[in-house]
C-alpha atoms as a PDB file:
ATOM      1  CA  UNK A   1       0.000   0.000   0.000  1.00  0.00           C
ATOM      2  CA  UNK A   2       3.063   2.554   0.676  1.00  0.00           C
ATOM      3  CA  UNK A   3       4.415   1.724  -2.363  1.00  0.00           C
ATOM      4  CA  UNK A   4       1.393   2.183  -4.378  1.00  0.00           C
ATOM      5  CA  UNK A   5       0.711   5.138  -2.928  1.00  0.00           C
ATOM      6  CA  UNK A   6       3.956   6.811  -4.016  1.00  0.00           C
ATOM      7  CA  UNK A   7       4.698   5.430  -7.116  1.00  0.00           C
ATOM      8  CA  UNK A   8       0.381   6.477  -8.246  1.00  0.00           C
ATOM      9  CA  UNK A   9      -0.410   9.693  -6.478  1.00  0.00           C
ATOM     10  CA  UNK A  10      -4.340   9.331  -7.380  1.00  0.00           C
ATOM     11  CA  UNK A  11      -4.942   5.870  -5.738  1.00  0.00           C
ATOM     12  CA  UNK A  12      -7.450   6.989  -4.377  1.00  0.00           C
ATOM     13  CA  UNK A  13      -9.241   7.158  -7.774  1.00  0.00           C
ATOM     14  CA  UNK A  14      -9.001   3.588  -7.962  1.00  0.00           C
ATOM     15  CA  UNK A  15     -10.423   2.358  -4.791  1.00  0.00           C
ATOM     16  CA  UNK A  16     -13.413   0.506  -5.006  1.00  0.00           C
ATOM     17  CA  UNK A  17     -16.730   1.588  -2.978  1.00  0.00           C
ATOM     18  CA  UNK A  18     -18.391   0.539   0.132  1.00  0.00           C
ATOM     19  CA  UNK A  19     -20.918  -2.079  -0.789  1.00  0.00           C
ATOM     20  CA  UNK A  20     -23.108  -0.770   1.892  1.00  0.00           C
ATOM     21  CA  UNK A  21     -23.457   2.490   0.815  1.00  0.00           C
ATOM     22  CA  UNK A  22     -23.500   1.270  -2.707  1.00  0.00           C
ATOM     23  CA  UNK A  23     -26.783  -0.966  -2.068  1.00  0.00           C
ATOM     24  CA  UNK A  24     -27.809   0.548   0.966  1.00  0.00           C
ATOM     25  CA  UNK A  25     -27.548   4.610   0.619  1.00  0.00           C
ATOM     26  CA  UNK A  26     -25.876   4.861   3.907  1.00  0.00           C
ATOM     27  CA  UNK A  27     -22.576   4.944   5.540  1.00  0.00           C
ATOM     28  CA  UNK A  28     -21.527   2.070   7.577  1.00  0.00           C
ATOM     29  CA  UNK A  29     -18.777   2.639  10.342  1.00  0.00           C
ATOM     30  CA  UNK A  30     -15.513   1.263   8.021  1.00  0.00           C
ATOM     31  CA  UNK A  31     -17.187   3.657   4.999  1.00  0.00           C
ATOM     32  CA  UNK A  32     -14.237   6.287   4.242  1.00  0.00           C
ATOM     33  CA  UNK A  33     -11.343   3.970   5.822  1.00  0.00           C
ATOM     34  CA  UNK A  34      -9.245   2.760   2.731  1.00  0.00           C
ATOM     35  CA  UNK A  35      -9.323   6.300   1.663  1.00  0.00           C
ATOM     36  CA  UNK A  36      -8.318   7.773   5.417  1.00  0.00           C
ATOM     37  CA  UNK A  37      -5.125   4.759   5.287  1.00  0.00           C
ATOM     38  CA  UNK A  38      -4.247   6.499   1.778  1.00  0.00           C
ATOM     39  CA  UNK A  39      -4.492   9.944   3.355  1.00  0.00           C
ATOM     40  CA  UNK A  40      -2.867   9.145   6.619  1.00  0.00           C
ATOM     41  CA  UNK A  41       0.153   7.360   4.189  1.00  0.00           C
ATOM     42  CA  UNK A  42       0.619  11.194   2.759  1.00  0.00           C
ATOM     43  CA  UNK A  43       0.570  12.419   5.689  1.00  0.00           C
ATOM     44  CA  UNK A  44      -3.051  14.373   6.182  1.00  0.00           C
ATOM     45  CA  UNK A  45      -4.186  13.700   8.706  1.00  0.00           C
ATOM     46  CA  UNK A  46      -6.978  16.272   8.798  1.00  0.00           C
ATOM     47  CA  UNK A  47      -8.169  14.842   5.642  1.00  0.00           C
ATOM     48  CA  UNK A  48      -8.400  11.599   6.927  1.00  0.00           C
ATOM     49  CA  UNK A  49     -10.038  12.290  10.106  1.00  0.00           C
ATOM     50  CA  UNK A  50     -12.760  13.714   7.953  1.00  0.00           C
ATOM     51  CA  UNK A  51     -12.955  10.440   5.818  1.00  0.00           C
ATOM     52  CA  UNK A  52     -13.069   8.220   8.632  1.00  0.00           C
ATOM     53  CA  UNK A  53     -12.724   9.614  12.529  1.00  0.00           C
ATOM     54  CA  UNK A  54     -13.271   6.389  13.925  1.00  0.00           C
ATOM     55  CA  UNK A  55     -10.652   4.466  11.534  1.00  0.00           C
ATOM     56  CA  UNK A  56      -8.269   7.127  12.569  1.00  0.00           C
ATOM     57  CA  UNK A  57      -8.948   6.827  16.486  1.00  0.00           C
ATOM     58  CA  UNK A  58      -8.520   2.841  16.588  1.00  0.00           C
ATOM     59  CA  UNK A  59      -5.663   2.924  14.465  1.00  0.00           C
ATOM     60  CA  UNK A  60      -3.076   2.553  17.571  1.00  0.00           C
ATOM     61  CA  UNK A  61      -4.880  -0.235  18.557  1.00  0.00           C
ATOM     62  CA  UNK A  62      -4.649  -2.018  15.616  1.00  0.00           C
ATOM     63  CA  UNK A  63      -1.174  -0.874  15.426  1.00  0.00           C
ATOM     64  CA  UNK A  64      -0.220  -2.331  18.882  1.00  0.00           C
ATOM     65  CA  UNK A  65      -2.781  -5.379  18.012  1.00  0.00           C
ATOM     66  CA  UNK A  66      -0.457  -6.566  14.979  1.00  0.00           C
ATOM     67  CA  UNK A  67       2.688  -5.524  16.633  1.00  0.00           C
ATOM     68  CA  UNK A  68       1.657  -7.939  19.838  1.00  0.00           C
ATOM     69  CA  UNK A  69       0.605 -10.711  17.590  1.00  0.00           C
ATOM     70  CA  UNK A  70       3.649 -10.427  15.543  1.00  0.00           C
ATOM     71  CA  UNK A  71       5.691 -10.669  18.747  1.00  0.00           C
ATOM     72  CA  UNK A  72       3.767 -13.789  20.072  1.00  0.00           C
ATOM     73  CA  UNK A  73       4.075 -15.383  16.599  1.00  0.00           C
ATOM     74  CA  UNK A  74       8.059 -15.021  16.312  1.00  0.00           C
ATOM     75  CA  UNK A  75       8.859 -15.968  20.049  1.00  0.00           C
ATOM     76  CA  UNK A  76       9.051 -19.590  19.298  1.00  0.00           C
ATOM     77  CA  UNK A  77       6.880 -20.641  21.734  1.00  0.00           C
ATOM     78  CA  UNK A  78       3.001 -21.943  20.668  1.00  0.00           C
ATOM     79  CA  UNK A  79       1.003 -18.765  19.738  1.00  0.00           C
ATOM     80  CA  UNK A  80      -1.660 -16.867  21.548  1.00  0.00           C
ATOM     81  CA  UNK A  81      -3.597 -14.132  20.418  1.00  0.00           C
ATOM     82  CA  UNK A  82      -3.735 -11.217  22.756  1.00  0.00           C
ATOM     83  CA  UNK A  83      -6.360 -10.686  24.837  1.00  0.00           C
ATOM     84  CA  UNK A  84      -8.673  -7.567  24.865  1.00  0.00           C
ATOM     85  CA  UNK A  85     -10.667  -7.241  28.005  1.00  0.00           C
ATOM     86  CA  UNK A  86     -14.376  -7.738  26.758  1.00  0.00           C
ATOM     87  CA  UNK A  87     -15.161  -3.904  27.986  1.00  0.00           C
ATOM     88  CA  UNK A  88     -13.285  -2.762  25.242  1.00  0.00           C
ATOM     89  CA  UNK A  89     -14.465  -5.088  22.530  1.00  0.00           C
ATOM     90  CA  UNK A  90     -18.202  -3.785  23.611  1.00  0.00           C
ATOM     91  CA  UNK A  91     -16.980   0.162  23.852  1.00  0.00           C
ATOM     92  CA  UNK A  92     -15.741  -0.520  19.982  1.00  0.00           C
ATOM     93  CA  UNK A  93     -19.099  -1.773  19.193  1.00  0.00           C
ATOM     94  CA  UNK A  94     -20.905   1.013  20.708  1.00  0.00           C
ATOM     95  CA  UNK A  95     -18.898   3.315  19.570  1.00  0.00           C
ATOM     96  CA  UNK A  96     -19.098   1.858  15.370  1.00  0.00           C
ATOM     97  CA  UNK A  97     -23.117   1.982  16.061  1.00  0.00           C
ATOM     98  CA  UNK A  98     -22.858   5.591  17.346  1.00  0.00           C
ATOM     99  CA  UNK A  99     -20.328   7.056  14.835  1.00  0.00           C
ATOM    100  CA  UNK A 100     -22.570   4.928  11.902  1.00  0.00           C
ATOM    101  CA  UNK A 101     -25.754   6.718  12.996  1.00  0.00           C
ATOM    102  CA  UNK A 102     -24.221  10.279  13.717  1.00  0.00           C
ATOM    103  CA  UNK A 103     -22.557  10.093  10.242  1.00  0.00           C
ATOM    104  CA  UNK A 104     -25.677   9.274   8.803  1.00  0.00           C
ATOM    105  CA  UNK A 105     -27.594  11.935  10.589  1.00  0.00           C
ATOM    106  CA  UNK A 106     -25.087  14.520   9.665  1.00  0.00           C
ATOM    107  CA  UNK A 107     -25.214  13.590   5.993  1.00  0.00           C
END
């Protein structure tokens, strides 16, 4: 993705579209977040935020997510995935169904 985002400046162009808002007519909570990972790969971030806020707030986590798995995977001892306290698996469901329905309110 870094590569093809240097070497083709209008990537973005080329992405496909969200199914959901496709068939649908509305925005679902990942609608925006290929196109905020292309803008947060140039470097704006504004931009990005404004595709996708929600993409752009768990990114960390699904930075430290992979790093942590990665980890586990090359230690040499059997793998385990890491665990996220259930609290926070339910807080990032709330909070998709509440960003989805104020993005679709706003619109």
């Amino acid at each position: 993705m870094v590569i093809a985002v240097a070497v083709y400046p209008r990537l973005g162009a080329f992405l496909p579209a969200c199914p959901i808002r496709e068939y649908l007519g509305f925005l679902c909570p990942g609608c925006g977040g290929t196109r905020a990972m292309v803008a947060l790969l140039r470097g704006h971030v504004g931009e990005a935020v404004r595709l996708n806020a929600l993409f752009v707030a768990l990114l960390p986590f699904g930075i430290w997510f992979g790093a942590e798995s990665y980890r586990r995977a090359v230690r040499g001892r059997e793998f385990e995935w890491p665990q996220v306290p259930a609290v926070f698996v339910y807080g990032i469901a709330i909070a998709g169904v509440v960003f989805a329905v104020l993005r679709n309110v706003a619109v």
